[in-house]
Protein backbone atom coordinates (compact mmCIF):
# COMPACT_ATOMS: atom_id res chain seq x y z
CA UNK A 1 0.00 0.00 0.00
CA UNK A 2 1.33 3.41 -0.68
CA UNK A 3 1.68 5.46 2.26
CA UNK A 4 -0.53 8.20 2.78
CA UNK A 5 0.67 11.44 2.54
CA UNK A 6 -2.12 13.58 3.93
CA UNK A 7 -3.46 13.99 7.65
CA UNK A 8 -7.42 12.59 6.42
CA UNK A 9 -5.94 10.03 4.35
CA UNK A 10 -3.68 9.02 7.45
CA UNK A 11 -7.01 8.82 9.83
CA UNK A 12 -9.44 7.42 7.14
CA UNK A 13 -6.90 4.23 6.60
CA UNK A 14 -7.40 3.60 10.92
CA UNK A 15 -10.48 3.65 10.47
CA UNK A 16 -11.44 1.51 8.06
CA UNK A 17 -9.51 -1.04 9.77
CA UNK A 18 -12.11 -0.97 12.40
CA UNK A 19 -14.91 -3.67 11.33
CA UNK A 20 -18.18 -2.21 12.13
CA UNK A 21 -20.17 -3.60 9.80
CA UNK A 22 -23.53 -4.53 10.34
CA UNK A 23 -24.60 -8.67 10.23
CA UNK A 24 -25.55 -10.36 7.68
CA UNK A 25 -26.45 -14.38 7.56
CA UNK A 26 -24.09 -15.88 8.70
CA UNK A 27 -21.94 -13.10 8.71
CA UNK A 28 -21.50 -11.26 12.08
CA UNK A 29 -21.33 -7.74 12.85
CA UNK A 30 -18.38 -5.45 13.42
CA UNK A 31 -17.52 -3.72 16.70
CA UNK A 32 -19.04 -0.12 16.92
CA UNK A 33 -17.93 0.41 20.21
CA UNK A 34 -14.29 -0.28 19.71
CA UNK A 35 -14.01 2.66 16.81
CA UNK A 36 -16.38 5.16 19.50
CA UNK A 37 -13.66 4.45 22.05
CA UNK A 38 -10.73 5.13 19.32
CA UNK A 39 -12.37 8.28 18.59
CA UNK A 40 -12.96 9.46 21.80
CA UNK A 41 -9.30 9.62 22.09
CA UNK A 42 -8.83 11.46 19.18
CA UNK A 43 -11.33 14.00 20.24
CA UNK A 44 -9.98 14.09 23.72
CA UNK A 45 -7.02 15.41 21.88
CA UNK A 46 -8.98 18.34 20.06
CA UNK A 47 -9.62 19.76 23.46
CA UNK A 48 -13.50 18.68 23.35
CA UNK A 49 -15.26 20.16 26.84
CA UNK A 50 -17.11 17.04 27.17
CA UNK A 51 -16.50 13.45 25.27
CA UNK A 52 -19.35 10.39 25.78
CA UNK A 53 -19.72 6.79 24.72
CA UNK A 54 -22.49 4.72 25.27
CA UNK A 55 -24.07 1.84 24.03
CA UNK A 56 -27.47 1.39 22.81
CA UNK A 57 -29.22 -1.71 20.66
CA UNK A 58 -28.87 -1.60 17.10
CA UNK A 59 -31.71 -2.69 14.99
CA UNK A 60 -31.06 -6.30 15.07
CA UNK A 61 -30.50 -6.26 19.15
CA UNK A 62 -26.39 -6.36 18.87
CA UNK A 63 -24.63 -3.66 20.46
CA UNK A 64 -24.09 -0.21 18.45
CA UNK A 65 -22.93 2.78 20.57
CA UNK A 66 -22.32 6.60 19.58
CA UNK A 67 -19.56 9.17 20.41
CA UNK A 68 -20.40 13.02 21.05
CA UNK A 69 -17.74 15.68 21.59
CA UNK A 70 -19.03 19.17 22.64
CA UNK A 71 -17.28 22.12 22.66
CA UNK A 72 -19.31 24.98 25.05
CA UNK A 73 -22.82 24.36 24.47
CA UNK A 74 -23.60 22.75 20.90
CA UNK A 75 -25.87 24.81 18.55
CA UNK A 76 -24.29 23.22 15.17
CA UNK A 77 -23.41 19.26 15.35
CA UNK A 78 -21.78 17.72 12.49
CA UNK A 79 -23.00 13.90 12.31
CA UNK A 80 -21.67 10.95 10.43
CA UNK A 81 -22.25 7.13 11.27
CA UNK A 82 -19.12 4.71 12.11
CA UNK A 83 -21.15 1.36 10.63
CA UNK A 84 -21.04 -0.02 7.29
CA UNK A 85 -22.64 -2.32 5.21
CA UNK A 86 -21.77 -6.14 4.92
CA UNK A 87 -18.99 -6.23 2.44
CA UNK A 88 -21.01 -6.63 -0.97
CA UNK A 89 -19.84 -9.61 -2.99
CA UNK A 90 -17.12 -8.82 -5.76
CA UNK A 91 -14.73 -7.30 -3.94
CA UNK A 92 -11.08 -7.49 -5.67
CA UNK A 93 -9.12 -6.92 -2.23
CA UNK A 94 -9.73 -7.09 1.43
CA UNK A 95 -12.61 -4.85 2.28
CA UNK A 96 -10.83 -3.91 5.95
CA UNK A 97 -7.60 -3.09 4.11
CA UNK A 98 -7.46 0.18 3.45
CA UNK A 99 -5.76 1.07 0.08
CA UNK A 100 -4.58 4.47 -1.75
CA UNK A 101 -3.90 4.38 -5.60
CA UNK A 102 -2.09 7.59 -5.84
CA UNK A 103 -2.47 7.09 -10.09
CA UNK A 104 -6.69 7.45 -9.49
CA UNK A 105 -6.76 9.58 -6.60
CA UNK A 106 -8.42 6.88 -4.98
CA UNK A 107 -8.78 5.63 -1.21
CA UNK A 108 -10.19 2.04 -1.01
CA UNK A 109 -11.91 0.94 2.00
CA UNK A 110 -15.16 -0.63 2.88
CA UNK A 111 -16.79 2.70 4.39
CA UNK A 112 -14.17 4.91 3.04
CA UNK A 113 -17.19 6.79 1.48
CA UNK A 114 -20.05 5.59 3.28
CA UNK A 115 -18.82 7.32 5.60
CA UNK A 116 -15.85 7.50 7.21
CA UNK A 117 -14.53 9.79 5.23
CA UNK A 118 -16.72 12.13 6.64
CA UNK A 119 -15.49 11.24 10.24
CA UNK A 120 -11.64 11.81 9.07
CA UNK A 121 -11.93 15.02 7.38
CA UNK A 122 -14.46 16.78 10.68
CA UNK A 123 -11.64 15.92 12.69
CA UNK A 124 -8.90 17.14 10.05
CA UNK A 125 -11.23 20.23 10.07
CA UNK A 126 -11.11 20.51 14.25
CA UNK A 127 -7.33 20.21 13.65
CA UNK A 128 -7.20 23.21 11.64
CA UNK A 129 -9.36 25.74 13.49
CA UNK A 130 -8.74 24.60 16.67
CA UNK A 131 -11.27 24.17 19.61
CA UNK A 132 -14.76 25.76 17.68
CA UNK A 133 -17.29 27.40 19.98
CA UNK A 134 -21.11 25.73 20.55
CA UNK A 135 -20.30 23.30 18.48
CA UNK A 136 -20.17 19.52 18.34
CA UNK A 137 -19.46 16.40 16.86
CA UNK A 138 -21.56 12.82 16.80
CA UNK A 139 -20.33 9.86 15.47
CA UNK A 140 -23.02 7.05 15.72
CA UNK A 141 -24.00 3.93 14.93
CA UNK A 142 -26.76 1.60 12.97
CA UNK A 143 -27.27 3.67 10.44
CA UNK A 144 -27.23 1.31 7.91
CA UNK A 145 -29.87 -0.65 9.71
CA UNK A 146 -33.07 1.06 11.24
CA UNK A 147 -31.32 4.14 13.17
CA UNK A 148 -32.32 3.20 16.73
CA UNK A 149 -28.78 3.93 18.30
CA UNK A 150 -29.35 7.80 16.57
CA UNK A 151 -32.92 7.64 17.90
CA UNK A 152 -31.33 6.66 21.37
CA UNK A 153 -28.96 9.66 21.11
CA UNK A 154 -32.08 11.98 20.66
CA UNK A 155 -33.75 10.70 23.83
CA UNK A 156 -30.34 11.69 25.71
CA UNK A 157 -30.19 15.05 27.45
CA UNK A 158 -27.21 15.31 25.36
CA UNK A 159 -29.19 16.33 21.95
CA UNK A 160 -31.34 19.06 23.98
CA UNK A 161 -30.11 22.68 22.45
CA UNK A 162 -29.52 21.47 19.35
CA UNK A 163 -30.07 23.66 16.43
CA UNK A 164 -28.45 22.91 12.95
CA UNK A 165 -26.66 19.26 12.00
CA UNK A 166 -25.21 18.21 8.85
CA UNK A 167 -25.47 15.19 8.74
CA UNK A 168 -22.95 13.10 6.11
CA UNK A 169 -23.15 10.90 3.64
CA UNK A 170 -21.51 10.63 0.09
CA UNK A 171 -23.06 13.32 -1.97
CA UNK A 172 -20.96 13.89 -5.18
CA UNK A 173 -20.40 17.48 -3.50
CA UNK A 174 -24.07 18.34 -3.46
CA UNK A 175 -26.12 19.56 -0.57
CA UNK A 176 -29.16 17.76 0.02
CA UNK A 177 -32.42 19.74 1.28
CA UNK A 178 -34.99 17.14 1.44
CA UNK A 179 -35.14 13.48 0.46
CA UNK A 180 -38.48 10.56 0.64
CA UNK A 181 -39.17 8.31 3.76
CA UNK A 182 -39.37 4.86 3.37
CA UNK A 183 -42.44 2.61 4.49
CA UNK A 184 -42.65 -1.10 4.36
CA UNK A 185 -45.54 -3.07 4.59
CA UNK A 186 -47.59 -6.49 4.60
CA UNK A 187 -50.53 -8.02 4.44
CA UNK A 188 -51.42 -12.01 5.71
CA UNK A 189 -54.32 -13.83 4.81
CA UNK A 190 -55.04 -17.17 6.42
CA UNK A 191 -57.21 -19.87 5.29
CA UNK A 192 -57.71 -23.63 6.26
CA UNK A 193 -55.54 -25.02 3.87
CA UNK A 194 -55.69 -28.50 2.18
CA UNK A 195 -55.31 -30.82 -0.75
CA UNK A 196 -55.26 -29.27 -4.06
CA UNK A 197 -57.52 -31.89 -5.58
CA UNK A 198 -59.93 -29.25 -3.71
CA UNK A 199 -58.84 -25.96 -4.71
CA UNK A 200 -62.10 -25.21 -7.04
CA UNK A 201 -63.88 -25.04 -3.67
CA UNK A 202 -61.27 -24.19 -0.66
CA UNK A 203 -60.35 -19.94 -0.26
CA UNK A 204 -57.30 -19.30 -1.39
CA UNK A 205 -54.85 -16.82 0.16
CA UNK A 206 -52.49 -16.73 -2.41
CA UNK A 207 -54.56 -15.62 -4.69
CA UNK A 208 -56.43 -12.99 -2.44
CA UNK A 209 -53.42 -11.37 -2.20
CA UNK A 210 -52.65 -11.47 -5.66
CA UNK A 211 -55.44 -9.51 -6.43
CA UNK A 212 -54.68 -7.40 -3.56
CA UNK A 213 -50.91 -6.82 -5.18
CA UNK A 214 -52.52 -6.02 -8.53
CA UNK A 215 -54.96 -3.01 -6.50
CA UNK A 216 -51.85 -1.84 -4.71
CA UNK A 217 -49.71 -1.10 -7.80
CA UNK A 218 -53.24 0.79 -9.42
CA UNK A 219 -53.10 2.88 -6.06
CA UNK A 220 -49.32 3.36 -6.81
CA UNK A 221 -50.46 4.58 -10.35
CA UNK A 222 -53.45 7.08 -9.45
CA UNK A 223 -50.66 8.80 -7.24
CA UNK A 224 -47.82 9.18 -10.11
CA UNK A 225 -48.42 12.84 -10.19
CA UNK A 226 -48.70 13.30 -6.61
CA UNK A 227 -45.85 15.44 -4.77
CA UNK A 228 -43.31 18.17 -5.01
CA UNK A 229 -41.53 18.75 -8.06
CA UNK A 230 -38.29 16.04 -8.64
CA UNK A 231 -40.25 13.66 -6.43
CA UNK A 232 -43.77 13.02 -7.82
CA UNK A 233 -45.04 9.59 -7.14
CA UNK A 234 -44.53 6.70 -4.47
CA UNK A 235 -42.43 4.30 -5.68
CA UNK A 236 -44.75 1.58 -4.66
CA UNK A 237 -42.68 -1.97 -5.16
CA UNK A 238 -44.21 -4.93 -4.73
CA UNK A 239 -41.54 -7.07 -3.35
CA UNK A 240 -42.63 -10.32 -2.93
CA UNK A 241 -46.07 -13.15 -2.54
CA UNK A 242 -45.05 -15.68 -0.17
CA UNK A 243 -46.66 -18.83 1.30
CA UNK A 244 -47.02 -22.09 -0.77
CA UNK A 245 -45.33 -25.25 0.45
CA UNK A 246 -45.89 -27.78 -2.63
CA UNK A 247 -47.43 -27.83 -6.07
CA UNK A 248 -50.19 -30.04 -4.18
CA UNK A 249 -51.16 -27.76 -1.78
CA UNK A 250 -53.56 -25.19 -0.89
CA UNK A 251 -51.69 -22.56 1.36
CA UNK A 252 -52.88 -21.88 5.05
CA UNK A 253 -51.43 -18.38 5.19
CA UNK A 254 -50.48 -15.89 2.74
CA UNK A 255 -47.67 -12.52 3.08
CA UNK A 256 -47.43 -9.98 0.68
CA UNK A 257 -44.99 -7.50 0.99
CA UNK A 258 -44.30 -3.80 -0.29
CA UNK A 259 -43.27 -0.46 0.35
CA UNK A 260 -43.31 3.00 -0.72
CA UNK A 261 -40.92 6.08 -0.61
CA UNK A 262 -43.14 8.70 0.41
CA UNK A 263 -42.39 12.14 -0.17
CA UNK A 264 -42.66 15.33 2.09
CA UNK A 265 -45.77 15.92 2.80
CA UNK A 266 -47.30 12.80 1.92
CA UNK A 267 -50.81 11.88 3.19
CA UNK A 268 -49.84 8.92 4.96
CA UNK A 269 -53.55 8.37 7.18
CA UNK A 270 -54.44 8.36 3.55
CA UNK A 271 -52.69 6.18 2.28
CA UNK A 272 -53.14 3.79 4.80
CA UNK A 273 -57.53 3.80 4.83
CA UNK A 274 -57.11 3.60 0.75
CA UNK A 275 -55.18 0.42 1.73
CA UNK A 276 -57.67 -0.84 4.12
CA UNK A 277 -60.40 0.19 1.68
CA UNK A 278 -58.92 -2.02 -1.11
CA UNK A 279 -58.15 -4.78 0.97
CA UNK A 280 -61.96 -4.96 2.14
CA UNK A 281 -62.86 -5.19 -1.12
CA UNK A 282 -60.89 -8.22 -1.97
CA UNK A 283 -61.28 -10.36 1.48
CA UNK A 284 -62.09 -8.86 4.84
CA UNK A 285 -59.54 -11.37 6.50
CA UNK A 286 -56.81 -9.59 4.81
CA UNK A 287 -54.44 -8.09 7.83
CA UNK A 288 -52.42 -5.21 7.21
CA UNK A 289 -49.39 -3.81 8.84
CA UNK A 290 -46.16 -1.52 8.68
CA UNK A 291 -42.71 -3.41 9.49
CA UNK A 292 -41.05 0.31 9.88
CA UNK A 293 -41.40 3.99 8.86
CA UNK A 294 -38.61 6.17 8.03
CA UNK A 295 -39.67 10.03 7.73
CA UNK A 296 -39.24 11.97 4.59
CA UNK A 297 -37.19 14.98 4.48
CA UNK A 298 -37.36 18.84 3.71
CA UNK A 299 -35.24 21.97 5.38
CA UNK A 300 -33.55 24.69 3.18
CA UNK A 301 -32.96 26.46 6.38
CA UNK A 302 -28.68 26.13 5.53
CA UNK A 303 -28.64 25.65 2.13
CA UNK A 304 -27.27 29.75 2.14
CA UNK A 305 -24.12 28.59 4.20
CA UNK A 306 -23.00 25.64 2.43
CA UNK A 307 -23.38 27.13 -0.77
CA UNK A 308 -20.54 28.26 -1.56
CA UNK A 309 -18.54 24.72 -1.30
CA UNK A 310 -21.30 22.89 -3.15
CA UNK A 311 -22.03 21.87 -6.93
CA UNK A 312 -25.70 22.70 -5.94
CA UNK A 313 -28.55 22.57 -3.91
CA UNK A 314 -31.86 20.10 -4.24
CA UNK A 315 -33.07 16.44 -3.51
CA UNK A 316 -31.65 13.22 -2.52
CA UNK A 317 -32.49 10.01 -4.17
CA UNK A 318 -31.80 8.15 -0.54
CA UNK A 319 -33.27 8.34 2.99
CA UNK A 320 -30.57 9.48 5.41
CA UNK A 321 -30.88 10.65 9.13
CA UNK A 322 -31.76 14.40 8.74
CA UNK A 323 -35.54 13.18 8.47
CA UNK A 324 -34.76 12.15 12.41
CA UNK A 325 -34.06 15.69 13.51
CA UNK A 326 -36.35 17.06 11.38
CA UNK A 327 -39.09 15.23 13.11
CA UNK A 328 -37.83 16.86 16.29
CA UNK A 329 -37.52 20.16 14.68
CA UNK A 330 -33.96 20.77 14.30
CA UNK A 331 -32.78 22.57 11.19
CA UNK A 332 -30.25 19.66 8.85
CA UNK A 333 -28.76 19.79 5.44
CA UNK A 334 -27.09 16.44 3.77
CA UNK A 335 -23.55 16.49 2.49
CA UNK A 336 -20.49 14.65 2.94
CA UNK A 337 -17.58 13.50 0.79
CA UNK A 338 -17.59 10.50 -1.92
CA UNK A 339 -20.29 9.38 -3.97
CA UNK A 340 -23.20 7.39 -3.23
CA UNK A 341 -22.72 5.22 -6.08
CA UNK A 342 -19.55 3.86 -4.77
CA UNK A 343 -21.45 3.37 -0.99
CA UNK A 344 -22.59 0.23 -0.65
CA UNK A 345 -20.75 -1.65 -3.82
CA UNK A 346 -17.46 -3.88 -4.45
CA UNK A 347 -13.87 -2.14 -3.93
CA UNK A 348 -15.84 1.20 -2.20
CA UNK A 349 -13.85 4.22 -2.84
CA UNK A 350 -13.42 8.39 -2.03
CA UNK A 351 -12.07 10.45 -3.78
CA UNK A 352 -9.09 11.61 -1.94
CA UNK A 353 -9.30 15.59 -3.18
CA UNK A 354 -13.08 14.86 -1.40
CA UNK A 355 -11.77 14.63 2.08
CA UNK A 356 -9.32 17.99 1.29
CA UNK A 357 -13.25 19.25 -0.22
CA UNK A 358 -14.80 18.43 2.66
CA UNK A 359 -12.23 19.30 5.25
CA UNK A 360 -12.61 22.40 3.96
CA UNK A 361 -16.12 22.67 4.50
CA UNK A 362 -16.23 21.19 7.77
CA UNK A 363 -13.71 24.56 9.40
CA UNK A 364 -15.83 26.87 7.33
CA UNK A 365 -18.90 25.12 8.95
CA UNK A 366 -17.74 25.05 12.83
CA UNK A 367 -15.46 28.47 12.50
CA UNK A 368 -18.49 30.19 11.50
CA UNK A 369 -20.06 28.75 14.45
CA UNK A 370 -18.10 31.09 16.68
């Protein structure tokens, strides 16, 4: 590996050597914890007033934690998560071996963009201006999962007082101002079952909900139009029918399962009493419920002061954690360094004049905060 040559690069490649990647199969999960405690010291180091690691249950009831540094008493946080993604399958190296081809400009890394990056070039930035004023730094966990260590964090007396986070992720130097929730669903229908030699007689839950897919994606059609310009529409998928056992046999039981991206604003009471509606229609045993609900997103309340660093301003195509503190009315804007399309795929990359980019805007951010 060539040796890095610039402060980010130097703290990016320690931290990607950190697993903290979130389970999969048979795969288990990295160590949040052990990269919070790391960067406590690091931030212990930057003269931070105040430095705390906890714990708190990810998503699938492992351990995640979080890290928050304060300096005085934090208006502006700047947020980026320490997990990753399983490593995706195609990978030409070792995922937890961090790599810099000096020829591309490239720093390889499972995370380096998604978003570690991020984490390197805030504390490049806190290196540069030296201790900021009412400012602070969170570096959390299961992200990549269903959020509940960031919605732990928000419960903490910690987050009270907060007024303005940017919260990172890989955004091809754009600034995001608003980006659609997520909502998944399913329905179960349950029936007595049997021999197929009866099936011109017996109910049949497969096809009930069938018939209940096919009135979903007509509801996902009457709504193409719906919503704010660049995000019309609800993305209904149909992701999968579920419940036979044999070619011979009548299914007992039933699942569909779908979601939607709603987008800000979106009428989800109804949504959900068109859904009950249609399913009435069809079979009145049909049972409907949501697995989880991620927000939508919408602030332009900093777009003015991140501006000037940014290609420009507008929507996201992914949900990130700025629809969190928007629900508890803080002020967030989305931006980080890297690209989304690497984040998430084989031999995961940043652009190493992205952390310089973003180092940049990271002083700007907490110097102004003074």
């Amino acid at each position: 590996m060539t040796a890095p040559t610039t402060r980010a690069e130097d703290l990016l490649c320690d931290f990607i050597r950190f697993p903290t990647q979130q389970a999969s199969g048979t795969h288990a999960g990295g160590d949040e914890t052990a990269l919070c405690r790391h960067l406590a010291k690091l931030l212990e180091a930057r003269s931070a007033d105040e430095i705390v690691v906890e714990t708190a249950p990810r998503t699938d009831g492992s351990t995640g934690a979080f890290v928050f540094a304060r300096w005085g008493a934090p208006k502006l946080v700047i947020n980026a998560h320490v997990d990753t993604v399983p490593a995706n399958a195609g990978w030409t190296r070792d995922p937890w071996t961090p790599h810099v081809d000096r020829d591309g400009g490239r720093l390889y890394g499972l995370g380096s963009a998604d978003t570690k990056g991020a984490i390197a070039a805030a504390l490049v930035a806190l290196e540069r201006i030296g201790p900021p004023r009412d400012c602070a730094v969170l570096f959390s966990g299961d992200e990549e999962a269903g959020s509940a260590v960031m919605r732990a964090f928000l419960d903490r007396p910690a987050a009270r007082g907060i007024e303005r986070v940017i919260i990172c992720e890989p955004t091809a130097r754009r600034a995001g101002i608003a980006h659609r929730g997520v909502v998944s669903q399913r329905a179960e229908l349950r029936g007595p079952g049997g021999h197929s030699s009866k099936a011109d007689r017996e109910p049949k839950p497969m096809v009930q909900l069938a018939r209940f897919a096919v009135a979903l994606d007509e509801l996902g059609r009457r709504r193409l139009d719906d919503g704010p310009p660049g995000m019309t529409g609800t993305c209904l998928n149909i992701a999968a029918l579920e419940g036979g056992v044999a070619f011979n046999v009548i299914p007992a039981r039933a699942e569909l399962i779908w979601s939607i991206r709603p987008y800000p604003g979106f009428d989800r009471a109804g949504w959900d009493a068109d859904l009950t509606a249609a399913a009435r229609a069809i079979d009145p045993g049909i049972a409907i419920e949501s697995a989880f609900y991620h927000e939508p997103f919408a602030c332009d309340a900093l777009a003015d002061r991140v501006r000037p660093f940014v290609r420009e301003v507008g929507t996201l195509d992914f949900w990130t954690e700025a629809a969190l503190f928007g629900a508890r009315g803080i002020d967030a804007i989305v931006v980080g360094p890297g690209d989304i399309a690497q984040a998430h795929a084989a031999d995961e990359f940043v652009a190493v004049d992205d952390l310089a980019w973003a180092t940049d805007l990271f002083a700007a951010l907490l110097a102004g905060a003074r």
